[in-house]
C-alpha atoms as a PDB file:
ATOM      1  CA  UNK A   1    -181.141-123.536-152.947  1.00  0.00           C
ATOM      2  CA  UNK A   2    -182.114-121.189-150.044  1.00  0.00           C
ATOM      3  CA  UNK A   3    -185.993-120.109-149.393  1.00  0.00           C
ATOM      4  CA  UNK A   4    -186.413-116.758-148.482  1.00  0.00           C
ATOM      5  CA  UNK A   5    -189.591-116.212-146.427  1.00  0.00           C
ATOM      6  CA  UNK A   6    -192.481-113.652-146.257  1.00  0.00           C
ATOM      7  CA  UNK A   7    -193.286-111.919-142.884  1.00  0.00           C
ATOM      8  CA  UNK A   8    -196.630-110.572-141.387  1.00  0.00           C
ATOM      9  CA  UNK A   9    -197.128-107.572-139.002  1.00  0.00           C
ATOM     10  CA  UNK A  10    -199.576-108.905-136.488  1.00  0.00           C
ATOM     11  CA  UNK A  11    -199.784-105.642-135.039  1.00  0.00           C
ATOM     12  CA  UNK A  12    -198.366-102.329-136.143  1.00  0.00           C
ATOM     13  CA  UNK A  13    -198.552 -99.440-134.383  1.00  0.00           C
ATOM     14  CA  UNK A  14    -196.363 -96.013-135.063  1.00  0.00           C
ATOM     15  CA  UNK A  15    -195.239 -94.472-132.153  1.00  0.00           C
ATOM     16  CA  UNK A  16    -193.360 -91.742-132.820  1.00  0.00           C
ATOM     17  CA  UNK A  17    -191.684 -89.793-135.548  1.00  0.00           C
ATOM     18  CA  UNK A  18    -187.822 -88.775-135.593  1.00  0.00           C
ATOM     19  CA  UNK A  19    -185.398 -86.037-136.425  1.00  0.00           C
ATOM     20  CA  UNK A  20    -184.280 -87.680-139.720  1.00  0.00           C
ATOM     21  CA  UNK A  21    -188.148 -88.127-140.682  1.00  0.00           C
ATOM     22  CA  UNK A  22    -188.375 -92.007-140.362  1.00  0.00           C
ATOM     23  CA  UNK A  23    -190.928 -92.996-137.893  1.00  0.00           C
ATOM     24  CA  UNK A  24    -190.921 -95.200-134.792  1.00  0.00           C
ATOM     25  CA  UNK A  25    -192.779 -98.358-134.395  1.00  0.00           C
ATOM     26  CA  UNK A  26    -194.208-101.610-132.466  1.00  0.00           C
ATOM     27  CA  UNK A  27    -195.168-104.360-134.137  1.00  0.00           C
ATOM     28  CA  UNK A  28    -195.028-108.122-133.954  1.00  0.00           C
ATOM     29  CA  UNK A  29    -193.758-109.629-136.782  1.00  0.00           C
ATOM     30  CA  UNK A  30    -194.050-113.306-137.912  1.00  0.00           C
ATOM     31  CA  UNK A  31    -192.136-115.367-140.609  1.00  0.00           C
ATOM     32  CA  UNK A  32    -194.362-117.543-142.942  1.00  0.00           C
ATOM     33  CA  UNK A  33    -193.722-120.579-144.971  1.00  0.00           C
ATOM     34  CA  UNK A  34    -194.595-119.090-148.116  1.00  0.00           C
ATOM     35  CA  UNK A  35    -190.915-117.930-149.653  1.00  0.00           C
ATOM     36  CA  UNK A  36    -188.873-116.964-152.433  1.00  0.00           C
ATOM     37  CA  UNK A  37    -186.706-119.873-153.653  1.00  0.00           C
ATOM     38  CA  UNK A  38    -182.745-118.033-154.379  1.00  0.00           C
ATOM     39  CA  UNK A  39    -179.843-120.137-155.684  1.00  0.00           C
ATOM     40  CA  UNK A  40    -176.489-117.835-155.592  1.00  0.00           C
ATOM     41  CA  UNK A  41    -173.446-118.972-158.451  1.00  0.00           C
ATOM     42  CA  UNK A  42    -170.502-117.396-157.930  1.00  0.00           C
ATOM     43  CA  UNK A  43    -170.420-116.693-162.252  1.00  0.00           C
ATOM     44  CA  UNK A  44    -171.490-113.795-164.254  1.00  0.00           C
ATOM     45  CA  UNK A  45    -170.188-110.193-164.702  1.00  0.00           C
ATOM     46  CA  UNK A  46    -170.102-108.433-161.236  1.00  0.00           C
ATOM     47  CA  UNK A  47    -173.010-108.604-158.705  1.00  0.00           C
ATOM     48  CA  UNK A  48    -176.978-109.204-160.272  1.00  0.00           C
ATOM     49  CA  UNK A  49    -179.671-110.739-160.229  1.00  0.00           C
ATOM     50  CA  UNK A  50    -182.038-112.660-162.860  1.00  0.00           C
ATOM     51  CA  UNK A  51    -185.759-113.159-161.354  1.00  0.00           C
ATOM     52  CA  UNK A  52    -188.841-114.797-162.530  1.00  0.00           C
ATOM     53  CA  UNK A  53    -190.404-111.432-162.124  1.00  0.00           C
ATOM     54  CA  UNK A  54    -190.683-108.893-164.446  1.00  0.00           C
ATOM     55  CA  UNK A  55    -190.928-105.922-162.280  1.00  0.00           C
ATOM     56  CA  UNK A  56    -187.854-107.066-159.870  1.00  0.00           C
ATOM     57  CA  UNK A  57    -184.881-105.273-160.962  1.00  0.00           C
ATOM     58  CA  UNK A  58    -181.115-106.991-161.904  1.00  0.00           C
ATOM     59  CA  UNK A  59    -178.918-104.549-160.635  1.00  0.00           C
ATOM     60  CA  UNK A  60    -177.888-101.682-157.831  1.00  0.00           C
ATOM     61  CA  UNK A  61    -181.872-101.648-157.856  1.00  0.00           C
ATOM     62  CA  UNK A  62    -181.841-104.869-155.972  1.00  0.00           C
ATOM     63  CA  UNK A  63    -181.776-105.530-152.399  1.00  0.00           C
ATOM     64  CA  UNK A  64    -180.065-108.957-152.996  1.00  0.00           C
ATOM     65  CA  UNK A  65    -177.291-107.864-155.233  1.00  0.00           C
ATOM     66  CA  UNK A  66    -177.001-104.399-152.860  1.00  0.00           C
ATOM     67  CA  UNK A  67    -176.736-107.308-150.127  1.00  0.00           C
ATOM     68  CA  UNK A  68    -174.183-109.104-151.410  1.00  0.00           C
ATOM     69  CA  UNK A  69    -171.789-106.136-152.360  1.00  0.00           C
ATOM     70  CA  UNK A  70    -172.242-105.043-148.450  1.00  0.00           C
ATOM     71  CA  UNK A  71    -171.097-108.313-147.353  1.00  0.00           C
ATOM     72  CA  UNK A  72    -167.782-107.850-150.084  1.00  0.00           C
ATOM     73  CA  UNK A  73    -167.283-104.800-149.013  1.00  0.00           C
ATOM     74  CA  UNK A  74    -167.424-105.524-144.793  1.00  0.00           C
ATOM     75  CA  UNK A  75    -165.182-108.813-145.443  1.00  0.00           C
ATOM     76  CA  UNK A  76    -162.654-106.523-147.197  1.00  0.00           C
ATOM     77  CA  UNK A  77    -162.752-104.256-144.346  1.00  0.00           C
ATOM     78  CA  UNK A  78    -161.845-106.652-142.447  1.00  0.00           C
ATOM     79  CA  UNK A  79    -158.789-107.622-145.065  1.00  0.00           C
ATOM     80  CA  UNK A  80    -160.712-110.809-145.703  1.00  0.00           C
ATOM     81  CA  UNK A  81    -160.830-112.726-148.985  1.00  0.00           C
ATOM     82  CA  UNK A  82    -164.534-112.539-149.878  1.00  0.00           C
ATOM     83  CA  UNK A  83    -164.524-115.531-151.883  1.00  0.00           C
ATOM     84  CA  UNK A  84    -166.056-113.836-155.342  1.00  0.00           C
ATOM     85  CA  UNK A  85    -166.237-110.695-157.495  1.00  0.00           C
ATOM     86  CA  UNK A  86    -169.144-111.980-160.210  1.00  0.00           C
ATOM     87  CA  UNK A  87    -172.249-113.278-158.506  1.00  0.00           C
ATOM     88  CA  UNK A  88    -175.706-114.356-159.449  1.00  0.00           C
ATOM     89  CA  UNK A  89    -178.522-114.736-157.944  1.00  0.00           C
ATOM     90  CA  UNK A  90    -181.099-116.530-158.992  1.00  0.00           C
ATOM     91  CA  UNK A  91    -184.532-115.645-157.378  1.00  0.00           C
ATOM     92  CA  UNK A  92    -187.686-117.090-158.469  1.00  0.00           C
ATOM     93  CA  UNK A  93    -190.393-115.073-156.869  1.00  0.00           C
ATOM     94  CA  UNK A  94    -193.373-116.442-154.750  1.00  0.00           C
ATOM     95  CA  UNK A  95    -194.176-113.216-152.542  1.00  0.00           C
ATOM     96  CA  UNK A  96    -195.604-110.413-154.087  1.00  0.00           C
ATOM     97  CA  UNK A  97    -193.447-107.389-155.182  1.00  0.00           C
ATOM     98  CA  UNK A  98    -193.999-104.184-153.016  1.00  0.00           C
ATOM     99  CA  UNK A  99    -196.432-106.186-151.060  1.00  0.00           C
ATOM    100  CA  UNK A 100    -196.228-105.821-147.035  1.00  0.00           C
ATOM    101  CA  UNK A 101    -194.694-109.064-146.416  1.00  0.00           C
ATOM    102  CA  UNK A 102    -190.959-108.143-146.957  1.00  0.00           C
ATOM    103  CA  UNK A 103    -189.721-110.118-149.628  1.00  0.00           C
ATOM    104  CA  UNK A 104    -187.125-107.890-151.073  1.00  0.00           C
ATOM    105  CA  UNK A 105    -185.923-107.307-147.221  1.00  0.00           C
ATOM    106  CA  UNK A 106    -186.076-111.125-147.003  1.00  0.00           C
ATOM    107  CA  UNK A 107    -184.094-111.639-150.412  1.00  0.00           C
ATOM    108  CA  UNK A 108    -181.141-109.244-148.607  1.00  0.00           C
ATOM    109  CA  UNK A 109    -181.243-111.712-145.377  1.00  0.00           C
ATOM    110  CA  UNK A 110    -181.030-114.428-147.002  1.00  0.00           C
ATOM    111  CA  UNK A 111    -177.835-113.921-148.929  1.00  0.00           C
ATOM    112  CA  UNK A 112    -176.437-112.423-146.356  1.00  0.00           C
ATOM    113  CA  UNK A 113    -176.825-115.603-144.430  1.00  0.00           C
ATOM    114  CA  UNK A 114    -176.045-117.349-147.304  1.00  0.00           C
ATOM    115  CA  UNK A 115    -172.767-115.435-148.120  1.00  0.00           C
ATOM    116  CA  UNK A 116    -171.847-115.469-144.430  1.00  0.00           C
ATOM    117  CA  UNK A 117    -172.140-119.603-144.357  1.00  0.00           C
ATOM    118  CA  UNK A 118    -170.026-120.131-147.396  1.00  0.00           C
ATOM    119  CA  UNK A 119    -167.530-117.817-145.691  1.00  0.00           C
ATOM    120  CA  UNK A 120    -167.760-119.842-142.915  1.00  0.00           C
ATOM    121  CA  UNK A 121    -169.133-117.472-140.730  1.00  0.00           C
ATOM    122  CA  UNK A 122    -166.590-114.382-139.981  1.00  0.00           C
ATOM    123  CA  UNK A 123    -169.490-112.415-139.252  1.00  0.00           C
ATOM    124  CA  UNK A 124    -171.993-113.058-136.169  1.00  0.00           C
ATOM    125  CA  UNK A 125    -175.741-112.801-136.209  1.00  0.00           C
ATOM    126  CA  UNK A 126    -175.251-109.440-134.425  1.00  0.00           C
ATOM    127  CA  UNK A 127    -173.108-108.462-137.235  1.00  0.00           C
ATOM    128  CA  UNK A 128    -174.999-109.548-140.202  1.00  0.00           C
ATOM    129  CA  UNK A 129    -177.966-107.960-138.393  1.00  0.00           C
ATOM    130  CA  UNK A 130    -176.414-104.538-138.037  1.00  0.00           C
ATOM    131  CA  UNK A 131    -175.614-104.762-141.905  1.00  0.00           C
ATOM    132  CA  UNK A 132    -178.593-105.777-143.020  1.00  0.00           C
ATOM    133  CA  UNK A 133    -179.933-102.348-141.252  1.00  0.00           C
ATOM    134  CA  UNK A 134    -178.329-100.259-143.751  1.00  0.00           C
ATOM    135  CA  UNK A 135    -180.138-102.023-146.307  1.00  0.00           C
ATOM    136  CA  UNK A 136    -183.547-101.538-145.004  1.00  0.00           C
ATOM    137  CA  UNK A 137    -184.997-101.493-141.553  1.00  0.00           C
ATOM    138  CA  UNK A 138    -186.904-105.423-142.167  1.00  0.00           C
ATOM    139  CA  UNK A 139    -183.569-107.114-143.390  1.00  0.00           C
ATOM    140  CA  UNK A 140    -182.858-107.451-139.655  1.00  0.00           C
ATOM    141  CA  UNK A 141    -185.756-109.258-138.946  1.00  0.00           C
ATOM    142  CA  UNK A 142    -185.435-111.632-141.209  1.00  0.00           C
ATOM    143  CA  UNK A 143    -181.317-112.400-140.265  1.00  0.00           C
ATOM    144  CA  UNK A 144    -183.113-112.665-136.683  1.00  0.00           C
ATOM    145  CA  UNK A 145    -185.010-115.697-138.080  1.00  0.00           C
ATOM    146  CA  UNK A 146    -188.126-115.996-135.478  1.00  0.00           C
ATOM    147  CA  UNK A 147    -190.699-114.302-134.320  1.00  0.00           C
ATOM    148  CA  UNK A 148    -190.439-110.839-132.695  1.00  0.00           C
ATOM    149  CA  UNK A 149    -192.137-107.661-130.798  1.00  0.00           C
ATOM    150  CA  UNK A 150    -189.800-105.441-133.015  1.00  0.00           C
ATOM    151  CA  UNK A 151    -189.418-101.334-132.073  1.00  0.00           C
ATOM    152  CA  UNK A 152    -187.282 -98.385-133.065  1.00  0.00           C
ATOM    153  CA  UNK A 153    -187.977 -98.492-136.954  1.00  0.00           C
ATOM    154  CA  UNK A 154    -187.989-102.112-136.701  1.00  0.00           C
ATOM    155  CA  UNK A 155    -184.391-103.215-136.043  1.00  0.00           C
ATOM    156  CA  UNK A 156    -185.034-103.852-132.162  1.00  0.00           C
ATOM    157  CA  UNK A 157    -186.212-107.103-131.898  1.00  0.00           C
ATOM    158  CA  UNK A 158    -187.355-109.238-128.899  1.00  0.00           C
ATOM    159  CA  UNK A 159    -187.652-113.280-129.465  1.00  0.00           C
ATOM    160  CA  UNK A 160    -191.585-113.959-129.538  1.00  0.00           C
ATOM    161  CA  UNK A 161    -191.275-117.294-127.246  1.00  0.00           C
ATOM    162  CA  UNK A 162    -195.273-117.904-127.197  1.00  0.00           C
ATOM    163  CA  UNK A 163    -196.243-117.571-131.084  1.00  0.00           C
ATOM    164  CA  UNK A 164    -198.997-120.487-131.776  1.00  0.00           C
ATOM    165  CA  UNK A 165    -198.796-122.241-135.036  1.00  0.00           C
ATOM    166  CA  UNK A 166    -200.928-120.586-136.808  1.00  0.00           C
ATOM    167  CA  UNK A 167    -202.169-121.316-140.014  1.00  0.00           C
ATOM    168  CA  UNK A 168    -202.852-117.710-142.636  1.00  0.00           C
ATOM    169  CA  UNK A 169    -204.386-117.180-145.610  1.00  0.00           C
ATOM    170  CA  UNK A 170    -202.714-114.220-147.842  1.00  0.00           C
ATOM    171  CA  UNK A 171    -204.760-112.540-150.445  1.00  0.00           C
ATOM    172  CA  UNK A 172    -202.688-109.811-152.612  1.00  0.00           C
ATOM    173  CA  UNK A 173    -204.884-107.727-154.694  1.00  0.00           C
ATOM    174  CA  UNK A 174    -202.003-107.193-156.896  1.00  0.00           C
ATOM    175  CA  UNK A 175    -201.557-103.511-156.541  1.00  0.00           C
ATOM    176  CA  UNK A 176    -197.860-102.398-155.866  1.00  0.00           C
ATOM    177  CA  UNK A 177    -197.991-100.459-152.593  1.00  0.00           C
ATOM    178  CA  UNK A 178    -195.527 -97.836-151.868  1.00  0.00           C
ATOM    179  CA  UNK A 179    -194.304 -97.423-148.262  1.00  0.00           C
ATOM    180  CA  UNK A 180    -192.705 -94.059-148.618  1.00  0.00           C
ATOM    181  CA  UNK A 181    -196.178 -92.608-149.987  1.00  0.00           C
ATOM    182  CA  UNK A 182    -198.218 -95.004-147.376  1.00  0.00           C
ATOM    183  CA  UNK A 183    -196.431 -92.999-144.569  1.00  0.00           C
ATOM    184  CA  UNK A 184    -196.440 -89.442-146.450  1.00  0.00           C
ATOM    185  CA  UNK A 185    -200.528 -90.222-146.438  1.00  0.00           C
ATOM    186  CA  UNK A 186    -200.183 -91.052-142.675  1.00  0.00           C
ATOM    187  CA  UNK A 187    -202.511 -88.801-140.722  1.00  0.00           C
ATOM    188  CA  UNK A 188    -199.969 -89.246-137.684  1.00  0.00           C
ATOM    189  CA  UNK A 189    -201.808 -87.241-135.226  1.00  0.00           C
ATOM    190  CA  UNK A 190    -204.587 -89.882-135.294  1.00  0.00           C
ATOM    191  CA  UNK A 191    -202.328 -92.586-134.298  1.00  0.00           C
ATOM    192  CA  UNK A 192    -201.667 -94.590-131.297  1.00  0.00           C
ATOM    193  CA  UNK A 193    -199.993 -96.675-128.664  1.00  0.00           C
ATOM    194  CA  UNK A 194    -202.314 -99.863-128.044  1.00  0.00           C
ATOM    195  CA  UNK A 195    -203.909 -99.763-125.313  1.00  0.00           C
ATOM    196  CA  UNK A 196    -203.960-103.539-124.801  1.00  0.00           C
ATOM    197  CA  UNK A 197    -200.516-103.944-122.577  1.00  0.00           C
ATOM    198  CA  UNK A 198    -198.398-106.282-124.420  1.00  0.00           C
ATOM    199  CA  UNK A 199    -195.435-107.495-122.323  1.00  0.00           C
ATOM    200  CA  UNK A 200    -192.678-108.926-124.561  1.00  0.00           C
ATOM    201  CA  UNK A 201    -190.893-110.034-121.637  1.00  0.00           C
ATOM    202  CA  UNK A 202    -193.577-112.595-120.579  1.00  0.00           C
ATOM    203  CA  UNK A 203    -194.938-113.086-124.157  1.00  0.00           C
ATOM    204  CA  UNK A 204    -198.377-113.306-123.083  1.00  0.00           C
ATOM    205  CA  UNK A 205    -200.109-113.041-126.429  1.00  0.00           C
ATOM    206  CA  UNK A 206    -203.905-113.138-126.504  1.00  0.00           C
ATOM    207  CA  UNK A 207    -204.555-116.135-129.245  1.00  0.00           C
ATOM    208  CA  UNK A 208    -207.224-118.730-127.838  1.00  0.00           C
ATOM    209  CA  UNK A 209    -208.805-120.690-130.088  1.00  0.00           C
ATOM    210  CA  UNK A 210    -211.099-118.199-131.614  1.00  0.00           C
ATOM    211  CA  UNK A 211    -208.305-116.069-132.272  1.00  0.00           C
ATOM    212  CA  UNK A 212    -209.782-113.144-129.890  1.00  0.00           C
ATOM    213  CA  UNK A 213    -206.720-110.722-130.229  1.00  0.00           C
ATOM    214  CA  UNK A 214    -208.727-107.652-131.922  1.00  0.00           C
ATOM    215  CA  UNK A 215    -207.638-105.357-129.171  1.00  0.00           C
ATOM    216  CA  UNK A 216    -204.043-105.324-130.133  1.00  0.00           C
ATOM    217  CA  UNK A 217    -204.382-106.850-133.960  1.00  0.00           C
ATOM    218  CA  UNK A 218    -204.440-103.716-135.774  1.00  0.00           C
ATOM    219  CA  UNK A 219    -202.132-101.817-138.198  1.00  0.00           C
ATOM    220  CA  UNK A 220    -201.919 -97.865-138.027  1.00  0.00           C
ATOM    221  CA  UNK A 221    -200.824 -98.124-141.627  1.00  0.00           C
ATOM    222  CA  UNK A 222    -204.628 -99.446-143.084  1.00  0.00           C
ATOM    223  CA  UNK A 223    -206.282 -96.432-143.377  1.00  0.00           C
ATOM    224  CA  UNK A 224    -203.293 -94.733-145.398  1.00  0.00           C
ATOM    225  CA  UNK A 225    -202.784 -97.401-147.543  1.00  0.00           C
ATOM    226  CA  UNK A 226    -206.638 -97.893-148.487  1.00  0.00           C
ATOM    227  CA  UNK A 227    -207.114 -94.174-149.325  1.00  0.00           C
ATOM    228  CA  UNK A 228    -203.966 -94.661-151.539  1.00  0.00           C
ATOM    229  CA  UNK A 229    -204.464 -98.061-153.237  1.00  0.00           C
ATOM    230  CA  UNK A 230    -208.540 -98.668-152.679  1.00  0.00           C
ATOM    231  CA  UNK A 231    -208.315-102.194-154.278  1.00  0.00           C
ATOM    232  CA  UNK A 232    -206.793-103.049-150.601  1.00  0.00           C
ATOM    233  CA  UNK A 233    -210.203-101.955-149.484  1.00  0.00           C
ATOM    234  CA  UNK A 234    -212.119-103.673-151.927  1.00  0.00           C
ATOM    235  CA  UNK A 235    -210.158-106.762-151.406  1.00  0.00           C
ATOM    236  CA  UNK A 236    -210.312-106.707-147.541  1.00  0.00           C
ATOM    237  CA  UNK A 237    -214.269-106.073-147.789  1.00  0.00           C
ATOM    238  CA  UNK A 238    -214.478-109.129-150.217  1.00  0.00           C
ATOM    239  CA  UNK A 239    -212.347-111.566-147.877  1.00  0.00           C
ATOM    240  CA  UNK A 240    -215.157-110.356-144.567  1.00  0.00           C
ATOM    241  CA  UNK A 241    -217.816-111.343-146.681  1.00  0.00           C
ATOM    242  CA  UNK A 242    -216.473-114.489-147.860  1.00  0.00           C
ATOM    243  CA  UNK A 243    -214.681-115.865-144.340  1.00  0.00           C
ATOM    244  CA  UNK A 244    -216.806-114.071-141.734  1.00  0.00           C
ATOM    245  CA  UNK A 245    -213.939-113.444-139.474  1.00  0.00           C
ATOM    246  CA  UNK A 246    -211.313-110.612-139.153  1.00  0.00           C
ATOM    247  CA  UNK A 247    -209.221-109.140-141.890  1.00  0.00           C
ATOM    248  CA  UNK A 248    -206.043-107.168-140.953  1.00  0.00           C
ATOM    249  CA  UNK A 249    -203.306-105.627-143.367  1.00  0.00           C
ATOM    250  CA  UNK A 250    -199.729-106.553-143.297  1.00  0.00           C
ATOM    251  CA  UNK A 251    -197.225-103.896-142.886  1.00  0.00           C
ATOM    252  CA  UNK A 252    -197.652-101.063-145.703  1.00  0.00           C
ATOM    253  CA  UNK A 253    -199.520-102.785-147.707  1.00  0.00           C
ATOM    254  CA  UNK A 254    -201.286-104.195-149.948  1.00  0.00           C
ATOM    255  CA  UNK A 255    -201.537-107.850-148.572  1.00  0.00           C
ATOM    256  CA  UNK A 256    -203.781-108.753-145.859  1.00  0.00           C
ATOM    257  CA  UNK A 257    -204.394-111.451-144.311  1.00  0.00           C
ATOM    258  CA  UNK A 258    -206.586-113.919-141.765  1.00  0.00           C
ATOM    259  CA  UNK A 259    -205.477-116.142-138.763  1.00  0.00           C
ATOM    260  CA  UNK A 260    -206.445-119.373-138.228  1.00  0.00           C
ATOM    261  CA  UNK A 261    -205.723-122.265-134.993  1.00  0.00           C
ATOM    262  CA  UNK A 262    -207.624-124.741-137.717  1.00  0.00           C
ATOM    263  CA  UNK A 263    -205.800-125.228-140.605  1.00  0.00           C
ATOM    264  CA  UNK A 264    -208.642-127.648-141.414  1.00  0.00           C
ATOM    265  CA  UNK A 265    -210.976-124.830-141.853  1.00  0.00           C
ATOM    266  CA  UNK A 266    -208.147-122.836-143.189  1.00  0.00           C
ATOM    267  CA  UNK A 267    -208.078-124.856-146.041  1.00  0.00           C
ATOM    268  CA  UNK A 268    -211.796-124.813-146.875  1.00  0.00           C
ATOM    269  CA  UNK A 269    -211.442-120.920-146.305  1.00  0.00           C
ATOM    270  CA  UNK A 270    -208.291-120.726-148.831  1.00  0.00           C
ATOM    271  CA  UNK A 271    -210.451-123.410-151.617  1.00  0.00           C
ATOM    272  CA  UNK A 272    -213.540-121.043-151.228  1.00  0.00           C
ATOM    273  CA  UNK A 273    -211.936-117.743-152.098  1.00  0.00           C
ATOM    274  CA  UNK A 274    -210.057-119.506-154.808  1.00  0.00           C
ATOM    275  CA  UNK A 275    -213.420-120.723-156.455  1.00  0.00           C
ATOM    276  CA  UNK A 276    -214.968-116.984-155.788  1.00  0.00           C
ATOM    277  CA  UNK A 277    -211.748-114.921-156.251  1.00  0.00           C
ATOM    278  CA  UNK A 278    -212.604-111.281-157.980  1.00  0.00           C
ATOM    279  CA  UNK A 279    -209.996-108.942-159.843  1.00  0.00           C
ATOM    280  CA  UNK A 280    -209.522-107.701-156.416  1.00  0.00           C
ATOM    281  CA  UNK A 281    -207.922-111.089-154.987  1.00  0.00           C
ATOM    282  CA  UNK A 282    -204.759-111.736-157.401  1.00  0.00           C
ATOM    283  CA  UNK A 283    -203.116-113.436-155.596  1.00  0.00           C
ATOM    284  CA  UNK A 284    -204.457-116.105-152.971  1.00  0.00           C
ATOM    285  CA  UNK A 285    -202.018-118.031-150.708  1.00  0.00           C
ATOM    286  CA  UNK A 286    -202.477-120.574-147.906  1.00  0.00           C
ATOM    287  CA  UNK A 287    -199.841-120.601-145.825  1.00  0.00           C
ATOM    288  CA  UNK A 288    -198.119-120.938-141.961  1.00  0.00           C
ATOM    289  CA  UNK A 289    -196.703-118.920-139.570  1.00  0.00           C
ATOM    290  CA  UNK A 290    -193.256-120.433-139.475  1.00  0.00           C
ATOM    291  CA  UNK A 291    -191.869-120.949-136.004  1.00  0.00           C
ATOM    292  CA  UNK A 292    -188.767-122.897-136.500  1.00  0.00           C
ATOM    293  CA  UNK A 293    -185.220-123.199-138.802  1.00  0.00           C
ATOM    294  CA  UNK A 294    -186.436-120.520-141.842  1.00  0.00           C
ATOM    295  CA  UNK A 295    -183.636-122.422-144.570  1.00  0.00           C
ATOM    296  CA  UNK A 296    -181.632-119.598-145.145  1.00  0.00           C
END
């Protein structure tokens, strides 16, 4: 069994848009303890997947199985035995599909990694990482395991050495956001570079214990995605009102999401939106920031 974790963008900020139309970004990312559980079987007719949700697909569709025939592929490039030709994967899903918090990208990683260790390891981290790339520009991330400032369109990644251990509280409204149409909507002439200077090299992050990091904890992406989807909105309003502290969105949407140093009072946060959750709060997790070995 492998657990294949969720992410949050602390901060996101686009930068810059390239020749081939994908756009440049900063952000600090953050794996969490909330995860998908996978189990891989080396059975079955050629490369799927069966999940516990409906909307995940079986096939070419899915990141995991795309992952998997990648790593067949590069370990017969390399005239290497890859060990199988039917595969399952088994993935029951705990992250929210099409959410902000990479679990598809993270499902990719992780067998990768996964594949990689029962190969006993022909590929390095390096490797796996440029791989994962041409799967999707998060799977790289999550093969880097730990917290990062990441830039380019998200594949360069610096090790976050100061990240506090934070506690977070997730709330999904369970609206599927797209992040092709999140950036079409992006009015990109109203973005830009923070202004708070972040130096990845010293990690100096600006967490005390009231969390006062407002100048650089933003995400250029909100505004897009809450025009699109406005149940991100709603929900985001609802979670203000109810924990009277700051709200910020993950990635592309739709989750968002609230820090905490206390993970007492995270906990009587996370029990008081689950006694006044609306149809705008599906989904309601309490989870960590996870600083150390991820399981994959």
């Amino acid at each position: 069994m492998f657990f294949s974790p969720a992410k949050i963008n602390l901060f996101l900020y686009v930068t810059g848009r390239r020749a081939d139309g994908y756009h440049e970004l900063y952000s600090l990312m953050a794996p969490l303890t909330l995860a998908d559980r996978l189990e891989i079987v080396r059975s079955g007719n050629g490369i799927r997947a069966v999940c516990s949700h409906p909307d995940v697909p079986e096939g070419d569709g899915n990141l995991a199985c795309r992952a998997a025939a990648l790593f067949r592929a590069a370990m017969l490039d390399k005239k290497a035995d890859p060990g199988f030709h039917d595969l399952t994967i088994h993935i029951e899903k705990k992250i929210p599909v099409c959410g902000g918090l990479g679990g598809g990208s993270s499902n990719a990683a992780c067998v990768l990694l996964a594949l990689n260790e029962y190969s006993e390891n022909p590929f390095s981290i390096d490797e796996l990482m440029r791989l994962g790339l041409t799967l999707g520009a998060d799977v790289p991330f999550f093969i880097f395991q730990k917290p990062a400032f990441a830039s380019g369109v998200g594949e360069k990644l610096i090790p976050c050495r100061q990240m506090p251990p934070l506690s977070v509280i997730v709330v999904n409204p369970g609206v599927p956001a797209s992040t092709v149409n999140v950036f079409k909507k992006l009015e990109f002439g109203l973005t830009f570079v923070p202004s708070y200077n972040i130096n990845p090299s010293s990690n100096a992050l600006p967490f005390g214990m009231k969390l006062d990091g407002r100048e650089i904890l933003h995400n250029d992406l909100e505004e897009s995605a809450c025009n699109l989807y406005p149940e991100i909105r709603a929900a985001k309003k609802e979670m203000v009102l109810l924990l009277q502290r700051n709200v910020y969105m993950s990635g592309s949407g739709s989750s968002l999401f609230a820090l905490y140093s206390d993970h007492d009072v995270a906990e009587r946060d996370y029990e008081q939106l689950l006694k006044a959750r609306t149809e705008n709060m599906k989904f309601v997790f309490l989870t960590k920031i996870k600083i150390g070995s991820l399981g994959c």
